[in-house]
C-alpha atoms as a PDB file:
ATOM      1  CA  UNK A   1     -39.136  39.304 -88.171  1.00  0.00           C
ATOM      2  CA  UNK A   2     -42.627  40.770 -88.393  1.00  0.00           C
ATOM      3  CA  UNK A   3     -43.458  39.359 -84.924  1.00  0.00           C
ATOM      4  CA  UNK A   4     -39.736  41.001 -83.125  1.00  0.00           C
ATOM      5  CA  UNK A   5     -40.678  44.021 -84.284  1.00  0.00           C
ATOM      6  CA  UNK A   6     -44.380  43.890 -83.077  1.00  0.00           C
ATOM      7  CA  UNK A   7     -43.393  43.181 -80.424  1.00  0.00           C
ATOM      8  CA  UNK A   8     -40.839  46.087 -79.682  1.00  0.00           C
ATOM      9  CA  UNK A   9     -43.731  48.475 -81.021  1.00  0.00           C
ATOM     10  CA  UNK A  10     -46.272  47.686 -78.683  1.00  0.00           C
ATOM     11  CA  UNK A  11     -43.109  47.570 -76.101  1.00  0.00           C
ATOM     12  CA  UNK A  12     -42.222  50.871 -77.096  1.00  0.00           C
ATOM     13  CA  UNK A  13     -45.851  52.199 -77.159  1.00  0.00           C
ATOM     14  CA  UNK A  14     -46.013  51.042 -73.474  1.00  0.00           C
ATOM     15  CA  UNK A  15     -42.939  51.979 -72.259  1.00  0.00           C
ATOM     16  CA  UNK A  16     -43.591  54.996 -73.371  1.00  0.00           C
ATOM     17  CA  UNK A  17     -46.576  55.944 -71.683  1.00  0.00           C
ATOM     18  CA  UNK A  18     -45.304  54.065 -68.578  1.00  0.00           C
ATOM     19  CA  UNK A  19     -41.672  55.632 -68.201  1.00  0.00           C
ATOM     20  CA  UNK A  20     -42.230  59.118 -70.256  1.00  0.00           C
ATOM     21  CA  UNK A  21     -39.432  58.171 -72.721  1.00  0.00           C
ATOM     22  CA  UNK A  22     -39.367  59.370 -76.301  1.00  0.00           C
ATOM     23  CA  UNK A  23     -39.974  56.449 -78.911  1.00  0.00           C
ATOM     24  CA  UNK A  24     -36.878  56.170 -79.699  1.00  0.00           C
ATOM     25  CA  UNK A  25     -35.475  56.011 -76.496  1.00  0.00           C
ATOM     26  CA  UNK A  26     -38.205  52.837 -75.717  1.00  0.00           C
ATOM     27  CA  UNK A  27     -37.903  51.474 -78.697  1.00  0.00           C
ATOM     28  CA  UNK A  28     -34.051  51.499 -77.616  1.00  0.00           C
ATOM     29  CA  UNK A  29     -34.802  49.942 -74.793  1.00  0.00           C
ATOM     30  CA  UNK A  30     -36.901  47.378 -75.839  1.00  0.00           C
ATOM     31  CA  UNK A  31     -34.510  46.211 -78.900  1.00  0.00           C
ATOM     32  CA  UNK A  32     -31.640  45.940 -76.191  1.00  0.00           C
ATOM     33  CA  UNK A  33     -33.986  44.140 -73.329  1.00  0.00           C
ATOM     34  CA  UNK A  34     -35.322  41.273 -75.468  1.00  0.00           C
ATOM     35  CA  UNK A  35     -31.937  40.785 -77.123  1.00  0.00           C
ATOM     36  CA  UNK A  36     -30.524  39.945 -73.773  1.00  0.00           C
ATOM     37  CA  UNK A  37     -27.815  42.714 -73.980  1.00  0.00           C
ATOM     38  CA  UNK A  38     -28.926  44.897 -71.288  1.00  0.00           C
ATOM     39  CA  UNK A  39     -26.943  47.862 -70.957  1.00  0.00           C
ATOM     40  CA  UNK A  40     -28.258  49.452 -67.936  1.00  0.00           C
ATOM     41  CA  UNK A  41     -28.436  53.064 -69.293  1.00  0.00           C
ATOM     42  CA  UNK A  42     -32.588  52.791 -69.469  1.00  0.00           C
ATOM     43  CA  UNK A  43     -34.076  51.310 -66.503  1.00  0.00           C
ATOM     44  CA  UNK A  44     -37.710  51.056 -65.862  1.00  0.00           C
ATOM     45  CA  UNK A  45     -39.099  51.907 -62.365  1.00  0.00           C
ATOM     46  CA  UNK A  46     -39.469  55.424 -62.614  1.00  0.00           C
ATOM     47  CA  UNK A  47     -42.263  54.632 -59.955  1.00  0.00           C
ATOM     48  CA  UNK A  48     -42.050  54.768 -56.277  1.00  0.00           C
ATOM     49  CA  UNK A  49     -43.981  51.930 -55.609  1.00  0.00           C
ATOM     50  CA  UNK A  50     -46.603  53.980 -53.509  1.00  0.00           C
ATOM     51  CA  UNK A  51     -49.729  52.601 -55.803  1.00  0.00           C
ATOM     52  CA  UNK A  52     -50.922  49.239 -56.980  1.00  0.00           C
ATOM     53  CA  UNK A  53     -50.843  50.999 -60.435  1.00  0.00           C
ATOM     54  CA  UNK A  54     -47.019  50.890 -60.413  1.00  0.00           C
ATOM     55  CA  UNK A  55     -46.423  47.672 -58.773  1.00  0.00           C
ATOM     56  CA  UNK A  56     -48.952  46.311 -62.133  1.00  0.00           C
ATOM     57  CA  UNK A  57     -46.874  48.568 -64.169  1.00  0.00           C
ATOM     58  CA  UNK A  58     -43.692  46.664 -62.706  1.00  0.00           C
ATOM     59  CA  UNK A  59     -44.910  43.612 -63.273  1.00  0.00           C
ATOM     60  CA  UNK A  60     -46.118  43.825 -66.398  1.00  0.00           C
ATOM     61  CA  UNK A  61     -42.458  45.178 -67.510  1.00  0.00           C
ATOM     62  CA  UNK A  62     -41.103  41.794 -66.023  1.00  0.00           C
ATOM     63  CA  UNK A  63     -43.511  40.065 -68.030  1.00  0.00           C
ATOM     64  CA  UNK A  64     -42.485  41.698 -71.053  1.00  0.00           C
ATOM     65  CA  UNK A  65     -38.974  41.137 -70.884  1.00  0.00           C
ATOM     66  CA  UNK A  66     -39.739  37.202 -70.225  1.00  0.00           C
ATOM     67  CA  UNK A  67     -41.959  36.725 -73.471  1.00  0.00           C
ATOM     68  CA  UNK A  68     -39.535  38.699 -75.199  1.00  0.00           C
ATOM     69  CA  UNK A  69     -36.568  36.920 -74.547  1.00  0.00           C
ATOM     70  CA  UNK A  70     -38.856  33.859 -75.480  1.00  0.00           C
ATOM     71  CA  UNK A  71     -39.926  35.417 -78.419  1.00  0.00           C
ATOM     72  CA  UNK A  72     -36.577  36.124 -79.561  1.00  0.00           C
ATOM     73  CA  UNK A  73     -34.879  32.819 -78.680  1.00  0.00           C
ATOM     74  CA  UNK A  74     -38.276  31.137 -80.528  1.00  0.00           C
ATOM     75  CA  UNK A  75     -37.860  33.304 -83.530  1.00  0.00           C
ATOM     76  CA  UNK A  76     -33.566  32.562 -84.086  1.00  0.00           C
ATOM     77  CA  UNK A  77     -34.539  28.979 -83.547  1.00  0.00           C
ATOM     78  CA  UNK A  78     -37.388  29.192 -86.488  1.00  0.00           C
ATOM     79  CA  UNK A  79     -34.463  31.216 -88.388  1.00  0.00           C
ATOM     80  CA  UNK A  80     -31.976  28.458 -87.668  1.00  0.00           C
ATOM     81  CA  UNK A  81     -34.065  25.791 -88.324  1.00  0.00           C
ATOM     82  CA  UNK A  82     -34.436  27.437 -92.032  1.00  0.00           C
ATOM     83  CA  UNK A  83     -31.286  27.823 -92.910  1.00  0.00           C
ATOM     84  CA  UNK A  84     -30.281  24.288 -91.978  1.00  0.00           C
ATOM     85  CA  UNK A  85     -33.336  22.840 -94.412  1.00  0.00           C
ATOM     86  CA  UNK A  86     -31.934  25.171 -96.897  1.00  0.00           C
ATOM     87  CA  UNK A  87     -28.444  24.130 -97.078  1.00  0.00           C
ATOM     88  CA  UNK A  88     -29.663  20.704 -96.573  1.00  0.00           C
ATOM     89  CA  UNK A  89     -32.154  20.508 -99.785  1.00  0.00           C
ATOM     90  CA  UNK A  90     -29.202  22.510-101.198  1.00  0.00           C
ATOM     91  CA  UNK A  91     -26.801  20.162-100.755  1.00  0.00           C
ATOM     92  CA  UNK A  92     -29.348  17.112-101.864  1.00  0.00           C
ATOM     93  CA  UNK A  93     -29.756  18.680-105.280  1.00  0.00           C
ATOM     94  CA  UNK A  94     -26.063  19.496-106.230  1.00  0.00           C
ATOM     95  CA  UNK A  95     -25.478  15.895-104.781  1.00  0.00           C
ATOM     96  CA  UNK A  96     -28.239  14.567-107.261  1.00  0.00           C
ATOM     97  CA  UNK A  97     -26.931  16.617-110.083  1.00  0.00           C
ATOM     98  CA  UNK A  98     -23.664  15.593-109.918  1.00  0.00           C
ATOM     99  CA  UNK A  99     -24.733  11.590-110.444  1.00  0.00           C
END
């Protein structure tokens, strides 16, 4: 959980800077990206494209929301995986008790 939320901070602390948007409106956005909901009310690209500072800035934000969604997909897998050794070992030891 400690690594989601890392990552949304240092999202947030870039978006931030990037787009002008309060923290809680990049946080927002960052929380919604990497969770594959995607609203479409906060849309990065606030640049026109006329620099190679805001075509980095662009790609960096698609770069973001890639690692993120693999982040987040990683981290429900590692959460998965958990809870099915849990109710596994669970299930072992009631199984042993009752013999």
């Amino acid at each position: 959980m400690a690594v989601i939320g890392g990552y949304i901070f240092l999202g947030s602390l870039l978006f931030g800077l990037w787009e002008g948007w309060k923290p809680l409106e990049a946080s927002y956005f960052c929380f919604v990206t990497i969770a594959t909901i995607g609203f479409g009310d906060l849309v990065p690209g606030a640049a026109r494209f006329e620099n190679v500072a805001d075509q980095y800035k662009m790609i960096a934000s698609a770069f973001y929301m890639l690692f993120g969604n693999k982040t987040t997909a990683w981290w429900w897998n590692v959460v998965t995986a958990s809870a099915r050794l849990t109710v596994v070992s669970v299930t072992n030891i009631s199984s042993a008790c009752e013999r």
